[in-house]
N, C-alpha and C. Protein backbone atom coordinates (compact mmCIF):
# COMPACT_ATOMS: atom_id res chain seq x y z
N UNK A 1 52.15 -5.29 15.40
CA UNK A 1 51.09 -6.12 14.85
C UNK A 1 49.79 -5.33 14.94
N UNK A 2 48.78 -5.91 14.06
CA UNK A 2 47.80 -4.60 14.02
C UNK A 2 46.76 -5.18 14.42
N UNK A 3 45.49 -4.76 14.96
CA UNK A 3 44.53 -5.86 15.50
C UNK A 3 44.11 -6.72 14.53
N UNK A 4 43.62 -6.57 13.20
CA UNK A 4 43.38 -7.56 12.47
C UNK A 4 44.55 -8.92 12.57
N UNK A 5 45.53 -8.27 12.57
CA UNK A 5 46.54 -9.50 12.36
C UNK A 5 46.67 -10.39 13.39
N UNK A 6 46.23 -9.58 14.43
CA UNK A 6 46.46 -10.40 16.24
C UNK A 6 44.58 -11.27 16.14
N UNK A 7 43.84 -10.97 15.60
CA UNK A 7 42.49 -11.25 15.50
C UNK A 7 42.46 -12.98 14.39
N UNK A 8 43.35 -12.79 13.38
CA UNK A 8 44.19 -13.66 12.20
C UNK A 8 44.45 -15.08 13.48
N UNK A 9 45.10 -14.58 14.45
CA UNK A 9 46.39 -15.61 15.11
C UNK A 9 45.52 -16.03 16.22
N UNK A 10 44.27 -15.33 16.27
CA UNK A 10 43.40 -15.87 17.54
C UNK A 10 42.37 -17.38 16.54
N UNK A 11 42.05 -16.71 15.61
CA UNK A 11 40.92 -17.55 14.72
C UNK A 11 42.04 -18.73 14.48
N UNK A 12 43.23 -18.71 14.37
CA UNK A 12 44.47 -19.35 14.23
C UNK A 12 44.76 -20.77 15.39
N UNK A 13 44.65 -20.52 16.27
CA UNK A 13 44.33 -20.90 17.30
C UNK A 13 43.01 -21.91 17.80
N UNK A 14 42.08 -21.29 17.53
CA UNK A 14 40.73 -22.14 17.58
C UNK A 14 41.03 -23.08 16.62
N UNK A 15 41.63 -23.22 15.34
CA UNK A 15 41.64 -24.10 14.43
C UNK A 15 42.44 -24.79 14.97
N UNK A 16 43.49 -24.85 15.37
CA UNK A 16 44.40 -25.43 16.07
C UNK A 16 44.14 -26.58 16.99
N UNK A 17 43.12 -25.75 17.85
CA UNK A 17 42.78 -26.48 18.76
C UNK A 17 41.65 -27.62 18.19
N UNK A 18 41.07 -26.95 16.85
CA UNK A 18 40.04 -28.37 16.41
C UNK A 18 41.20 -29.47 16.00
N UNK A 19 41.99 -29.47 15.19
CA UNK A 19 42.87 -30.30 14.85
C UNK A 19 43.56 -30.99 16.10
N UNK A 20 44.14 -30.23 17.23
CA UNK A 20 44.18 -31.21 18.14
C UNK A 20 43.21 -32.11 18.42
N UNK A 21 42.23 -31.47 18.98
CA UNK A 21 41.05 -32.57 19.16
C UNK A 21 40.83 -33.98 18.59
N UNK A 22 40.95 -33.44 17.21
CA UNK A 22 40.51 -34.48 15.82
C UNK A 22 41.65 -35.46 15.88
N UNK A 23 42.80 -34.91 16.30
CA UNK A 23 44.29 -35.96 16.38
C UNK A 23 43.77 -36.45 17.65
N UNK A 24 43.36 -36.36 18.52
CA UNK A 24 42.85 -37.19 19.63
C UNK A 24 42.01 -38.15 19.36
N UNK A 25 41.23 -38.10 18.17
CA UNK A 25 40.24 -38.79 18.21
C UNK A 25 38.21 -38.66 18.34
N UNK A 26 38.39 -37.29 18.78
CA UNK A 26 37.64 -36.60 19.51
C UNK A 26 36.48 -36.48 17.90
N UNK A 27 35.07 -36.66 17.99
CA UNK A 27 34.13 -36.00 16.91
C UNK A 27 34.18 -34.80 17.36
N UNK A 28 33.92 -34.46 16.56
CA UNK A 28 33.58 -32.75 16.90
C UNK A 28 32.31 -31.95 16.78
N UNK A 29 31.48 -33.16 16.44
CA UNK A 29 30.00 -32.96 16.82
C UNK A 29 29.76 -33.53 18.00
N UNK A 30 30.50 -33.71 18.57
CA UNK A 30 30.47 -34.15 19.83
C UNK A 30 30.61 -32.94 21.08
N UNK A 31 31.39 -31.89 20.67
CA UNK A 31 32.21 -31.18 21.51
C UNK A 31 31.32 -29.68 21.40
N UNK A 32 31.30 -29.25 23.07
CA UNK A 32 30.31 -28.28 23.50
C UNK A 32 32.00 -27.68 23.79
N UNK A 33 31.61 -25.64 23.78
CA UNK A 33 32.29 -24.91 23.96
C UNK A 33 31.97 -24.95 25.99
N UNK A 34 33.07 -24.57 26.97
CA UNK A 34 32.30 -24.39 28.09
C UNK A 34 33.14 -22.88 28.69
N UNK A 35 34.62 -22.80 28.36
CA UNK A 35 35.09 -21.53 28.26
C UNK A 35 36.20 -21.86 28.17
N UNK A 36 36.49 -20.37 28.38
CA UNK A 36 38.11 -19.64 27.11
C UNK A 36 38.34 -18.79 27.87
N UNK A 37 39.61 -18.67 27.89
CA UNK A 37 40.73 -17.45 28.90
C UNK A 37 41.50 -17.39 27.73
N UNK A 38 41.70 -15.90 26.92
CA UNK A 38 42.63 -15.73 26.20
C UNK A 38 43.55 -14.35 27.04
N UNK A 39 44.78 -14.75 26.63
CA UNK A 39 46.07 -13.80 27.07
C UNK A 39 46.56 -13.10 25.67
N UNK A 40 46.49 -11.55 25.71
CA UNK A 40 46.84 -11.19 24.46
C UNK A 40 47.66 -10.36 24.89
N UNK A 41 48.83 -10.44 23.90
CA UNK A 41 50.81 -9.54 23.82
C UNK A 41 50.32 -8.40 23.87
N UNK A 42 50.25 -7.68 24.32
CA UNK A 42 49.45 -5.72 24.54
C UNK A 42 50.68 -4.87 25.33
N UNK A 43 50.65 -3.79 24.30
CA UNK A 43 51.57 -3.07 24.89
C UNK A 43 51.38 -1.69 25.90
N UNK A 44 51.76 -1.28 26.97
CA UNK A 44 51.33 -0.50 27.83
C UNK A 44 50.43 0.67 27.33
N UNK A 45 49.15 0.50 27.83
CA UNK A 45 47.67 1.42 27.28
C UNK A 45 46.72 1.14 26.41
N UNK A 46 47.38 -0.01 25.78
CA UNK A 46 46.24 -0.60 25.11
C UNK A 46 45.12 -1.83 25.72
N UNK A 47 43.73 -1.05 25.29
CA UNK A 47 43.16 -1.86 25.96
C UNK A 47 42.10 -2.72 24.68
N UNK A 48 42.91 -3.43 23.61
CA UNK A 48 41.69 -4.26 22.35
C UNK A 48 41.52 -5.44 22.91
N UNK A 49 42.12 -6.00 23.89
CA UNK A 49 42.25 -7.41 24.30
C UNK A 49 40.82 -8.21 23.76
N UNK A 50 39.69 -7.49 24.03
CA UNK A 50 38.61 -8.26 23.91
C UNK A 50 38.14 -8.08 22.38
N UNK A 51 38.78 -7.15 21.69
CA UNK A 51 38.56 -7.09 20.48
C UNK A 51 38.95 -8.35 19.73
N UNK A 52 40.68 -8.83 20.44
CA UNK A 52 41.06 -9.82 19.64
C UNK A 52 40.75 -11.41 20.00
N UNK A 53 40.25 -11.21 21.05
CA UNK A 53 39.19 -12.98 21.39
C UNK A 53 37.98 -12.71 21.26
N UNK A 54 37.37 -11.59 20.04
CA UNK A 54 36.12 -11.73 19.58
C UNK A 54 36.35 -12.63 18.75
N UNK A 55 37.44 -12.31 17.65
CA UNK A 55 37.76 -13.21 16.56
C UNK A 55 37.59 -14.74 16.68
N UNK A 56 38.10 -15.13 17.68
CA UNK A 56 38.47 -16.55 18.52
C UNK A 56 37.23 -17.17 18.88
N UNK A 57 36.28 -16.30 19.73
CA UNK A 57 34.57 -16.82 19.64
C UNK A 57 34.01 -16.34 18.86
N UNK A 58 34.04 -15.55 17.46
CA UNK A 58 32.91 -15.55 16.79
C UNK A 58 33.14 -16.72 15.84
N UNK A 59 34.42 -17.20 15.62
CA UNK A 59 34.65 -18.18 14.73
C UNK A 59 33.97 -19.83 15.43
N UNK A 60 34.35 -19.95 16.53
CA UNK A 60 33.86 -21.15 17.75
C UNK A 60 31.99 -21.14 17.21
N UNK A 61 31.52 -19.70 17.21
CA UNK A 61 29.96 -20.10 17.18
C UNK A 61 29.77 -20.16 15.78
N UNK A 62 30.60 -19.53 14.95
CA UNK A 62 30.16 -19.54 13.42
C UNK A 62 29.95 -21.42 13.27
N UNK A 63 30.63 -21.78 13.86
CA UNK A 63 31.47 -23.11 13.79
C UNK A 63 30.51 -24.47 14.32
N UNK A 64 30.23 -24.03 15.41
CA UNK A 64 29.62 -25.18 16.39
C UNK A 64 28.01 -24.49 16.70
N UNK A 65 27.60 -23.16 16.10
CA UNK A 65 26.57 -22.77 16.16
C UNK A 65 26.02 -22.23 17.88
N UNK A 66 25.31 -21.43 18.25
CA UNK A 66 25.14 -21.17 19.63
C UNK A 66 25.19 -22.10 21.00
N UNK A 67 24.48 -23.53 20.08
CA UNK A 67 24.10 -23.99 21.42
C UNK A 67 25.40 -24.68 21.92
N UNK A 68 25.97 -25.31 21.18
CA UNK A 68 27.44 -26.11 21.41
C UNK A 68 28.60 -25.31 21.57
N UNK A 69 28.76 -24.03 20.64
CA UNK A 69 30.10 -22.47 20.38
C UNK A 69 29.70 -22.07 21.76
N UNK A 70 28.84 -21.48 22.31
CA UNK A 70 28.57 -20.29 23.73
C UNK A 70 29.25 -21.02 24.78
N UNK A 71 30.43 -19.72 24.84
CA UNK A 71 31.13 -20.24 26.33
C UNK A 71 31.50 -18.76 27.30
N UNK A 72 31.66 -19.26 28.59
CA UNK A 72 32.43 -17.78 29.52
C UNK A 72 33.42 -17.95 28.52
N UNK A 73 34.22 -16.54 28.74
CA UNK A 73 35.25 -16.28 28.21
C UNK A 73 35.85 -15.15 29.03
N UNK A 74 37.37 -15.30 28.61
CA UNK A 74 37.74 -13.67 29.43
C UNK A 74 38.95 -14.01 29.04
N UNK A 75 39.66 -12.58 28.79
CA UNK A 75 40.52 -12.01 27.59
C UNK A 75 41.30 -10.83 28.68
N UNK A 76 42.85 -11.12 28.75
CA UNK A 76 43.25 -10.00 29.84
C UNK A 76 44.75 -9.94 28.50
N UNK A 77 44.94 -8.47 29.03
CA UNK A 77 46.92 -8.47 28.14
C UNK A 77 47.46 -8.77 29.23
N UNK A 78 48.62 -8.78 28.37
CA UNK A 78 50.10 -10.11 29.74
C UNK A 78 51.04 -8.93 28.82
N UNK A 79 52.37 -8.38 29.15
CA UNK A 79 53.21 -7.46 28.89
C UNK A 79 54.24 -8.50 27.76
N UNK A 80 54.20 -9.90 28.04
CA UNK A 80 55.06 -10.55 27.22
C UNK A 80 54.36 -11.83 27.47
N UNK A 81 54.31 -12.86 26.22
CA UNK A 81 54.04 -14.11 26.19
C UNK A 81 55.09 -14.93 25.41
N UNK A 82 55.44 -16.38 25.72
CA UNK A 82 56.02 -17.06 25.40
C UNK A 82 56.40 -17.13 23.74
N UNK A 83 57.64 -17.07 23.56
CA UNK A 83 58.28 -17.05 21.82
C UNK A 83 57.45 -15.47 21.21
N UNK A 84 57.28 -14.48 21.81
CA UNK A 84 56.51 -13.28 21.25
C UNK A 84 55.00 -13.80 20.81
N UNK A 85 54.66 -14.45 20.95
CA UNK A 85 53.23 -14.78 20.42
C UNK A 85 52.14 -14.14 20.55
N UNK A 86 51.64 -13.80 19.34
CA UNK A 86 50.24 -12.45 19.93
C UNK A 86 49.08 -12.90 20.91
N UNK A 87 48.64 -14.02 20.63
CA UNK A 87 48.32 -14.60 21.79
C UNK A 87 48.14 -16.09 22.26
N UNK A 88 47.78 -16.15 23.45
CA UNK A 88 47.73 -17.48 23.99
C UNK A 88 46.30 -17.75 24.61
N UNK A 89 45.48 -18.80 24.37
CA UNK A 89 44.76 -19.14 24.45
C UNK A 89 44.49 -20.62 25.27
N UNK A 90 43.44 -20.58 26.47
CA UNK A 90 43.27 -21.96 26.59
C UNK A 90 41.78 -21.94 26.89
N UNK A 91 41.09 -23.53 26.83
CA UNK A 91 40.15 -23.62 26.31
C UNK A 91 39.41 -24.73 27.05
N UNK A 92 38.07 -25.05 27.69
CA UNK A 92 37.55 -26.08 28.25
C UNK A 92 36.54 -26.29 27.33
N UNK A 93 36.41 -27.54 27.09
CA UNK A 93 35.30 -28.16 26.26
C UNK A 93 34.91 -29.66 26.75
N UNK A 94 33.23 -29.49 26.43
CA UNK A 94 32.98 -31.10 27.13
C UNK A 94 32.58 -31.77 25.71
N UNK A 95 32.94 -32.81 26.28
CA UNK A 95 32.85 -33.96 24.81
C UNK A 95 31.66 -34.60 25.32
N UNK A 96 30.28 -34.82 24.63
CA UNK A 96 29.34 -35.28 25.15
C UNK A 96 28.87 -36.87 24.60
């Protein structure tokens, strides 16, 4: 997989997670970013990890704009993730 494509499956993800939300019930002008731990499939020596949860928060602020998108974040590789998945992502947000 090439970083664009692993970068594809991160922005992939954030959408994901709005649609959960929205199936909850949740506005989404409601919802502040507060942080993100992404796990990305990386194979021994590569170090883009943070390349590919740029994708993941630049889309969050394109999205919800600085003051609500800005969260910690931190982005490590894992040697294997669940069903091969390029990555895995989880996410804290306050609903205000």
């Amino acid at each position: 997989m090439t970083v664009e494509e692993a970068q594809a499956a991160a922005r992939l993800v954030a959408l994901a997670m709005l649609g959960s939300l929205k199936r909850a019930g949740v506005e989404l002008e409601r919802v502040s970013w507060v942080r993100v731990f992404g796990m990305v499939n990386a194979a021994p020596g590569w170090n883009g990890m943070a390349q590919v949860m740029n994708a993941f928060s630049n889309l969050v602020l394109e999205l919800f704009g600085p003051e609500r998108g800005a969260h910690a974040r931190s982005a490590m590789g894992a040697a294997e993730l669940p069903f091969d998945v390029p990555v895995e992502i989880e996410a804290e947000v306050e609903i205000g």
